[in-house]
Protein backbone atom coordinates (compact mmCIF):
# COMPACT_ATOMS: atom_id res chain seq x y z
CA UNK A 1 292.85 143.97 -60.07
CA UNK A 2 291.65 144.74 -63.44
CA UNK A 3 289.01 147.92 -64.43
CA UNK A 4 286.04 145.58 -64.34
CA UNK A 5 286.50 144.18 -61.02
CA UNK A 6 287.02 147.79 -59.34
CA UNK A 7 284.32 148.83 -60.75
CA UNK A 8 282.15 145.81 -59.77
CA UNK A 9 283.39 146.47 -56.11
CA UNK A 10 282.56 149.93 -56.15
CA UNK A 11 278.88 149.28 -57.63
CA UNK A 12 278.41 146.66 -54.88
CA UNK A 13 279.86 149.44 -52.17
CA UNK A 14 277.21 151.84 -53.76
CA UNK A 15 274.19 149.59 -54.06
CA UNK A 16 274.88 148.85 -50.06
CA UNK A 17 275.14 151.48 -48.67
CA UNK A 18 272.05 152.79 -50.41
CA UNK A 19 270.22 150.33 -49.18
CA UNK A 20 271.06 150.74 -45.38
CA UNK A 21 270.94 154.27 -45.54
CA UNK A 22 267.19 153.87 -46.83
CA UNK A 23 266.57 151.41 -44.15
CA UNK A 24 268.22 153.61 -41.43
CA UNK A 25 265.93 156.44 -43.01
CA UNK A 26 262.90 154.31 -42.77
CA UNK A 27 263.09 153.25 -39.14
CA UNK A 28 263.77 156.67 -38.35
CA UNK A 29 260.65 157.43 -39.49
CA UNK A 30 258.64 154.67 -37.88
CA UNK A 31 260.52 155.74 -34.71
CA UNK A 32 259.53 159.22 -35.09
CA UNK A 33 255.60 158.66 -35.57
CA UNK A 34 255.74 155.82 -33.01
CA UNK A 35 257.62 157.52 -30.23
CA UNK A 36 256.65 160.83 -30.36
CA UNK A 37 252.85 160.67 -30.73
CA UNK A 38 252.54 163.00 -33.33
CA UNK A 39 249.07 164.58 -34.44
CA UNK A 40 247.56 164.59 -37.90
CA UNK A 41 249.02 168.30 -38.71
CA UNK A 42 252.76 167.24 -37.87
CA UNK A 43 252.57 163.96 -39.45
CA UNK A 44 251.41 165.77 -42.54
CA UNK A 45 254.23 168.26 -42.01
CA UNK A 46 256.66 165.82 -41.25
CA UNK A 47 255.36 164.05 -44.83
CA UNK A 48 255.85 167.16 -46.89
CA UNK A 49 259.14 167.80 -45.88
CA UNK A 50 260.97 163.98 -46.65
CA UNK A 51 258.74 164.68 -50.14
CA UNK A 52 261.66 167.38 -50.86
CA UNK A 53 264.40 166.39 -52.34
CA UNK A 54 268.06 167.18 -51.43
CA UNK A 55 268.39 170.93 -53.51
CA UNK A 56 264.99 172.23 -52.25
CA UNK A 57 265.98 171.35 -48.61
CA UNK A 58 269.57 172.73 -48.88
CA UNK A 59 268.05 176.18 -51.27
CA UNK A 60 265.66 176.58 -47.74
CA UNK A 61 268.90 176.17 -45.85
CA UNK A 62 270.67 178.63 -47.83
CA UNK A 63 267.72 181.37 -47.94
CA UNK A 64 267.77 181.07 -43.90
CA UNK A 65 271.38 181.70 -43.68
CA UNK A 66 271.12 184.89 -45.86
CA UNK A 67 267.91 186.05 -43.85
CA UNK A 68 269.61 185.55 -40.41
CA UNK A 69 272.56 187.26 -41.86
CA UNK A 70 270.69 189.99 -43.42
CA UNK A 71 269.18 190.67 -39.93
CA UNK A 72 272.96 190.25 -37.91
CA UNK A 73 273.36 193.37 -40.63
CA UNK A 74 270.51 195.49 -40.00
CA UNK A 75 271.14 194.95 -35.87
């Protein structure tokens, strides 16, 4: 196997499993609002929070962590 062709496999690896993981994420969704009966205030919650992208959701994570720790201090 030459350069090209491992590259060509791991751009068709990529591309796949970028698309099922967006599908996965999608029916997720419809399973959410479906199932769960959801009002207009937690669907519009719910919306706001896939809006975020990956370093706002994991810089909320990480202020949380230092908060709770802060506390575990304090106590």
């Amino acid at each position: 196997m030459d350069w090209l062709e491992i590259f060509g496999w791991v751009m068709a690896f990529s591309i796949a499993t970028s698309l099922f993981y967006r599908k996965g994420v999608r029916s997720g969704i419809k399973h959410a609002l479906t199932t769960l009966h959801l009002d207009h205030h937690q669907t519009e919650i719910l919306n706001k929070e896939l809006k975020k992208d990956g370093y706002d959701v994991a810089m909320e994570a990480m202020k949380k962590d230092i908060e709770a720790s802060n506390k575990s201090l304090l106590n």
